[in-house]
N, C-alpha and C. Protein backbone atom coordinates (compact mmCIF):
# COMPACT_ATOMS: atom_id res chain seq x y z
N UNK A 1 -6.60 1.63 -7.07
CA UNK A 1 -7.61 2.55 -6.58
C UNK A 1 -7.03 3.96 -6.63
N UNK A 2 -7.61 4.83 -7.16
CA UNK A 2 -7.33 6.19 -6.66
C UNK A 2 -6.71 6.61 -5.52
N UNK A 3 -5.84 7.82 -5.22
CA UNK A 3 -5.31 8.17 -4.26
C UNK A 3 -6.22 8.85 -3.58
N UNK A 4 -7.03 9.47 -4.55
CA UNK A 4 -8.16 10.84 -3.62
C UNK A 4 -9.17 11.08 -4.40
N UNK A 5 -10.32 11.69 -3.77
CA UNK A 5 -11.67 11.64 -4.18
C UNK A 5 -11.60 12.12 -5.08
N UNK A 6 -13.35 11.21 -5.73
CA UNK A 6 -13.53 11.46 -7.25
C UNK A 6 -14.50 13.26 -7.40
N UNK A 7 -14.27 13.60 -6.09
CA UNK A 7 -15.32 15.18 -6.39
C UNK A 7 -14.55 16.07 -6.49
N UNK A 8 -15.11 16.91 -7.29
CA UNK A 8 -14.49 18.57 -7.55
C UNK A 8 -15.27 19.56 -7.09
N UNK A 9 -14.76 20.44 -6.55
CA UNK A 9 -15.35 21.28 -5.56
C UNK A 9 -14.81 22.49 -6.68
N UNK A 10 -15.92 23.50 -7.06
CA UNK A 10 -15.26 24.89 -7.89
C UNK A 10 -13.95 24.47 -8.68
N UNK A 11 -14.53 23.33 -9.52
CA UNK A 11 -13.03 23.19 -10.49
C UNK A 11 -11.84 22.40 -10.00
N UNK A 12 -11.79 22.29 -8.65
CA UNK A 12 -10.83 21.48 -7.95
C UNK A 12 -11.03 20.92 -7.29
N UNK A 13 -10.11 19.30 -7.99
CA UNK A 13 -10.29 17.88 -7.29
C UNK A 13 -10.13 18.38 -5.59
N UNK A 14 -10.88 17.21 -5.06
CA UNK A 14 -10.53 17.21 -3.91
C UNK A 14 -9.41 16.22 -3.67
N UNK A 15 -8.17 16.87 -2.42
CA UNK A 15 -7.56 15.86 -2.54
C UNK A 15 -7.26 15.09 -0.81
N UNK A 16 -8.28 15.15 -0.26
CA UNK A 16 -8.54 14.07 0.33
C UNK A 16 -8.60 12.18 0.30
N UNK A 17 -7.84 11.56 1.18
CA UNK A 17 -7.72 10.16 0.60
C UNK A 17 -9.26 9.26 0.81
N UNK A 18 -9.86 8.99 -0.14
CA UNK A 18 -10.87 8.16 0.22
C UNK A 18 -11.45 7.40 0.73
N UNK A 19 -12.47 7.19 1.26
CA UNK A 19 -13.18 6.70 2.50
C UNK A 19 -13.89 5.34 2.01
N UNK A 20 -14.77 5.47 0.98
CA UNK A 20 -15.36 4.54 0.46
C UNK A 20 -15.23 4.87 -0.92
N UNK A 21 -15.41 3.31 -1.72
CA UNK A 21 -15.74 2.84 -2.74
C UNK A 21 -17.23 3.06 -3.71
N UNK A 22 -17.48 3.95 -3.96
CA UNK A 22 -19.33 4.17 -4.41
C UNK A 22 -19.64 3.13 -5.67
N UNK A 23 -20.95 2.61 -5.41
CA UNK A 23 -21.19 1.42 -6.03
C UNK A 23 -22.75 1.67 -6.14
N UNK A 24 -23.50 1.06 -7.58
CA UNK A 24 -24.46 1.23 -7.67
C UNK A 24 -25.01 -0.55 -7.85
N UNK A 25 -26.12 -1.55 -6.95
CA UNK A 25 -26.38 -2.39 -7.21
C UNK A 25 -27.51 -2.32 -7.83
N UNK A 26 -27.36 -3.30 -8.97
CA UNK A 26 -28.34 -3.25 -10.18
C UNK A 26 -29.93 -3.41 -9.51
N UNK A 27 -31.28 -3.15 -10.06
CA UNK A 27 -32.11 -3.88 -9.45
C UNK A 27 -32.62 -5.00 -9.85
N UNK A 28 -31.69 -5.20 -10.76
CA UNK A 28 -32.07 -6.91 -11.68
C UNK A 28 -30.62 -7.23 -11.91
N UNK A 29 -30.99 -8.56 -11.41
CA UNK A 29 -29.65 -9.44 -10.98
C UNK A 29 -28.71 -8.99 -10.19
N UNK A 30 -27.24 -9.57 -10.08
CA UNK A 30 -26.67 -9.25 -8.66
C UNK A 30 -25.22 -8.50 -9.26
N UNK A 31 -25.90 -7.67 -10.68
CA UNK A 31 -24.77 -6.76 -11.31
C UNK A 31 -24.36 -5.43 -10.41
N UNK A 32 -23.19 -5.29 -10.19
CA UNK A 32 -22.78 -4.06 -8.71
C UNK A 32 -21.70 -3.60 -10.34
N UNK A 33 -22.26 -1.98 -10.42
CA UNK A 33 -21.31 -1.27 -11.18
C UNK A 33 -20.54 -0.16 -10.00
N UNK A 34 -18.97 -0.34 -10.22
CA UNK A 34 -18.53 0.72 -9.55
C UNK A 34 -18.32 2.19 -10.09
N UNK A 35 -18.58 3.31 -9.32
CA UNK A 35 -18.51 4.57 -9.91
C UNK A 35 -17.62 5.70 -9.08
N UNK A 36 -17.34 5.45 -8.43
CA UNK A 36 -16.06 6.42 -8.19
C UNK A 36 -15.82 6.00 -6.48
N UNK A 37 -15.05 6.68 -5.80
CA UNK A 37 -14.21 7.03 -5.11
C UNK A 37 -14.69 8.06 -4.02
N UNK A 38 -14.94 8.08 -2.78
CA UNK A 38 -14.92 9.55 -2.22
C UNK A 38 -14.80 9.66 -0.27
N UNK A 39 -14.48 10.61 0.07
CA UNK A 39 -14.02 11.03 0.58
C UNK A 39 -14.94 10.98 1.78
N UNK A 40 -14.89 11.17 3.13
CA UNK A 40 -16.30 11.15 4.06
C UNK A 40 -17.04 12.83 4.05
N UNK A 41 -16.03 13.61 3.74
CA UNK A 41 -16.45 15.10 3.42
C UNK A 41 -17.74 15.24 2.65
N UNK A 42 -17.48 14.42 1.68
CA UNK A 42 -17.80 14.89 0.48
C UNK A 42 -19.24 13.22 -0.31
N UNK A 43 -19.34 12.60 0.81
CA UNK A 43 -20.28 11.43 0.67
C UNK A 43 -21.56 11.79 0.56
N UNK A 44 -22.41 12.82 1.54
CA UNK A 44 -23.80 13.40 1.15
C UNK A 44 -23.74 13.88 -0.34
N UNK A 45 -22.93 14.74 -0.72
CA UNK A 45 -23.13 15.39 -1.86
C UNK A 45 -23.02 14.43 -3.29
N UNK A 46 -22.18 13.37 -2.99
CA UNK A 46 -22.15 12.18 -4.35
C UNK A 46 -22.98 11.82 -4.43
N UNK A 47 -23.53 11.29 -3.06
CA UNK A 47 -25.14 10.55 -2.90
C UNK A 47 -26.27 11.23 -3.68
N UNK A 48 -26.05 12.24 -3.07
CA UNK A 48 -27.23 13.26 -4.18
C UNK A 48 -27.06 13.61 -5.44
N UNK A 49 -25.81 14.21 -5.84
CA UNK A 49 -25.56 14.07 -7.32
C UNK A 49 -26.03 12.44 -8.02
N UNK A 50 -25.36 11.22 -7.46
CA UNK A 50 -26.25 10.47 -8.13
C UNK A 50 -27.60 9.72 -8.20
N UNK A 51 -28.24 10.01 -7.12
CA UNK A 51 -29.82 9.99 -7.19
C UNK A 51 -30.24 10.93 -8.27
N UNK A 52 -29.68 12.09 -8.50
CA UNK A 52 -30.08 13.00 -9.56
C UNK A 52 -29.90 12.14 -10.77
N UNK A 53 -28.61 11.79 -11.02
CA UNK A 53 -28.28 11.42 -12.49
C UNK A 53 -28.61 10.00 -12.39
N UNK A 54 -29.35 9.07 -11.81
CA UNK A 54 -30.51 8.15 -11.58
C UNK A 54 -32.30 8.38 -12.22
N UNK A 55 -32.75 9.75 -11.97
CA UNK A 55 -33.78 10.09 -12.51
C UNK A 55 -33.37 10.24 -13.85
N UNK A 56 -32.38 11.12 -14.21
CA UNK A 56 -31.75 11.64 -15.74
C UNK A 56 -31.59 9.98 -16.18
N UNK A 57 -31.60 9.02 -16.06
CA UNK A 57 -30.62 7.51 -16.34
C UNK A 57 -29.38 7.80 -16.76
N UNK A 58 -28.80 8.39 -16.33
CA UNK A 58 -27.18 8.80 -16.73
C UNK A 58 -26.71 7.89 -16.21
N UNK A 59 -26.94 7.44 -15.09
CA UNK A 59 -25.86 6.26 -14.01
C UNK A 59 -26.93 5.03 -14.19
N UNK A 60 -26.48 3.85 -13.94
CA UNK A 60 -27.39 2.31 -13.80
C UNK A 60 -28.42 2.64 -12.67
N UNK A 61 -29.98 2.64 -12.98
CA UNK A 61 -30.36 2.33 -11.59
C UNK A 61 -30.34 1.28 -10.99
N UNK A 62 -30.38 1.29 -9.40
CA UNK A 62 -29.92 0.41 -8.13
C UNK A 62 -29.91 1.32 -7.20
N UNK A 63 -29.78 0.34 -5.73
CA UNK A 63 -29.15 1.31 -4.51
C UNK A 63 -27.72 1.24 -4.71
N UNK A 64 -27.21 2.37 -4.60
CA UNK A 64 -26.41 3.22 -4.20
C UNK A 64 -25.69 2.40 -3.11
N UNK A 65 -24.34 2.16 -2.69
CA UNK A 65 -23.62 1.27 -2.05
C UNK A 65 -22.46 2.29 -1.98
N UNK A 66 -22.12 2.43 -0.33
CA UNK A 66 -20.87 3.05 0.11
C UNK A 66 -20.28 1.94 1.12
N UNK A 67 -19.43 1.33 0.03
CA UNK A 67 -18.63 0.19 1.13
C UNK A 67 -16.85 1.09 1.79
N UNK A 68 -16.99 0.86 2.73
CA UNK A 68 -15.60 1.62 3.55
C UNK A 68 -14.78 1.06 2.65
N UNK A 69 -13.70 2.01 2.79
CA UNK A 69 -11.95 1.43 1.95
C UNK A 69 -11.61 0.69 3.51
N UNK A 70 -10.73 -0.20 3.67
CA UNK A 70 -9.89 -0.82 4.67
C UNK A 70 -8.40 -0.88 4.18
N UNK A 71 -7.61 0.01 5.05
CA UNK A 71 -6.44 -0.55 4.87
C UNK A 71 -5.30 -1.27 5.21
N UNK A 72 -4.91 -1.93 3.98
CA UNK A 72 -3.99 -3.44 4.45
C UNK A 72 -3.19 -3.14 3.93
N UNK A 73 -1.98 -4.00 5.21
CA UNK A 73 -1.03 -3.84 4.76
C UNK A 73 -0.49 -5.56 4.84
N UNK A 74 0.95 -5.75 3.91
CA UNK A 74 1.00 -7.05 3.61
C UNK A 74 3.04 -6.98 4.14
N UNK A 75 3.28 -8.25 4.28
CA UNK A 75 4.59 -8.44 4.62
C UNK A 75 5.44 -8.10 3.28
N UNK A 76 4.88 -7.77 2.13
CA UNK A 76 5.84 -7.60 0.97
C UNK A 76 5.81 -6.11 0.82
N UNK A 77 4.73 -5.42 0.55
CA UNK A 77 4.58 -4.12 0.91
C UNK A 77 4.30 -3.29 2.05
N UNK A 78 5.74 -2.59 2.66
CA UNK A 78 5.18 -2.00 4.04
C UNK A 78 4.67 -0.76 3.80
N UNK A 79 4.31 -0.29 4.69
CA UNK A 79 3.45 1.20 4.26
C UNK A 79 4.18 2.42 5.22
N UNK A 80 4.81 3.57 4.87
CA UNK A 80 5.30 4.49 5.69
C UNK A 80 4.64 4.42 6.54
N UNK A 81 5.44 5.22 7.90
CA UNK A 81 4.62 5.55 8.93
C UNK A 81 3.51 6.88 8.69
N UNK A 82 3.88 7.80 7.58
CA UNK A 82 3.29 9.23 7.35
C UNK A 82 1.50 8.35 6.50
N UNK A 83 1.83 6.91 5.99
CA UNK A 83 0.51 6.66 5.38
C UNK A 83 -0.43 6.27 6.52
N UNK A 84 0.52 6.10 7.37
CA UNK A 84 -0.86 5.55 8.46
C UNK A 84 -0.62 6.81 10.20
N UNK A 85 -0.64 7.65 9.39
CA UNK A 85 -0.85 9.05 10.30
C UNK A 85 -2.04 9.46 9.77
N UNK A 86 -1.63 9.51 8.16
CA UNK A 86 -2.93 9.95 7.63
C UNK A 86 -4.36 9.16 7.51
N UNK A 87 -3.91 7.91 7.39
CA UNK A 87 -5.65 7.27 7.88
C UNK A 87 -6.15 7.29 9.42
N UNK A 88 -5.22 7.14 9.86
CA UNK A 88 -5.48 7.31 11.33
C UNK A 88 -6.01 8.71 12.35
N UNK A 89 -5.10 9.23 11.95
CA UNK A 89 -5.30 10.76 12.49
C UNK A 89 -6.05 11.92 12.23
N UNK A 90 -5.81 11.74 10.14
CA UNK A 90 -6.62 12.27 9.50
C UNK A 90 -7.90 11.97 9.23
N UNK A 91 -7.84 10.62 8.84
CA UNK A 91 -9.41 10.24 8.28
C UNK A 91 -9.93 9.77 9.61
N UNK A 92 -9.39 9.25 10.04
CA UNK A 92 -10.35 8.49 11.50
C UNK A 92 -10.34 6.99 11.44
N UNK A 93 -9.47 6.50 10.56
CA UNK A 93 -9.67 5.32 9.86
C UNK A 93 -8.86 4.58 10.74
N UNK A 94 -9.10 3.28 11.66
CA UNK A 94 -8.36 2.27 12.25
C UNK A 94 -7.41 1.47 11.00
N UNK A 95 -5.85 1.38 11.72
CA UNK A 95 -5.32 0.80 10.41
C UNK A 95 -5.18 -0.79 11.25
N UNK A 96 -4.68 -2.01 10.33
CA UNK A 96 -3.70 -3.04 10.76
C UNK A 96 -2.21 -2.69 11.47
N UNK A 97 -1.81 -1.70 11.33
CA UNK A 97 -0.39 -1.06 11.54
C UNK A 97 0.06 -1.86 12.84
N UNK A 98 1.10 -2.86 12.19
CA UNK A 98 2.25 -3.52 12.96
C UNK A 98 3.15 -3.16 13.96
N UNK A 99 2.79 -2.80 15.42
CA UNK A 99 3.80 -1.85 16.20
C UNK A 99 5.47 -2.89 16.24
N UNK A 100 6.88 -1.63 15.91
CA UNK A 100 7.51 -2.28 15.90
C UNK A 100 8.39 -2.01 17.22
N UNK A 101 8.63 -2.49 17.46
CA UNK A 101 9.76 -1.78 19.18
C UNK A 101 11.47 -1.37 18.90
């Protein structure tokens, strides 16, 4: 997955870590195309950019699907403490984070 959202603001990525997964479900059959990445900043404005490029058929039509990122962590890969400051503190995001004593 990407580290940070798929929007550019005046030429520059945003580099915020992403919130949800953007997903368009088909309206025939149970085809889910994924299309980017983004940020909670920056979620109204994707939404609307792709309802736009929905009328244009640039993107698959469907509804539009913002499933949350969750983050896990696993006994083989631990995760700094600075990665889960930043979902936590920054994004607002509840982690699994293992307290150790």
């Amino acid at each position: 997955m990407p580290e940070h959202c798929s929007t550019k603001v005046d030429g520059q990525e945003c580099q915020l870590a992403p919130s949800y997964v953007v997903s368009v479900k088909s309206n025939e059959g149970d085809d889910e195309y994924m299309l980017a990445v983004v940020c909670e900043e920056h979620k109204n404005g994707i939404e609307a950019r792709l309802l736009a490029m929905q009328k244009e058929n640039r993107v698959p039509q469907g509804k539009i699907h913002f499933q949350p990122v969750k983050a896990v962590v696993t006994d083989c890969v631990m995760g700094m403490n600075e990665d889960y400051i930043d979902l936590e503190l920054k994004r607002g995001i509840a982690s699994d984070r293992k307290l150790v004593d």
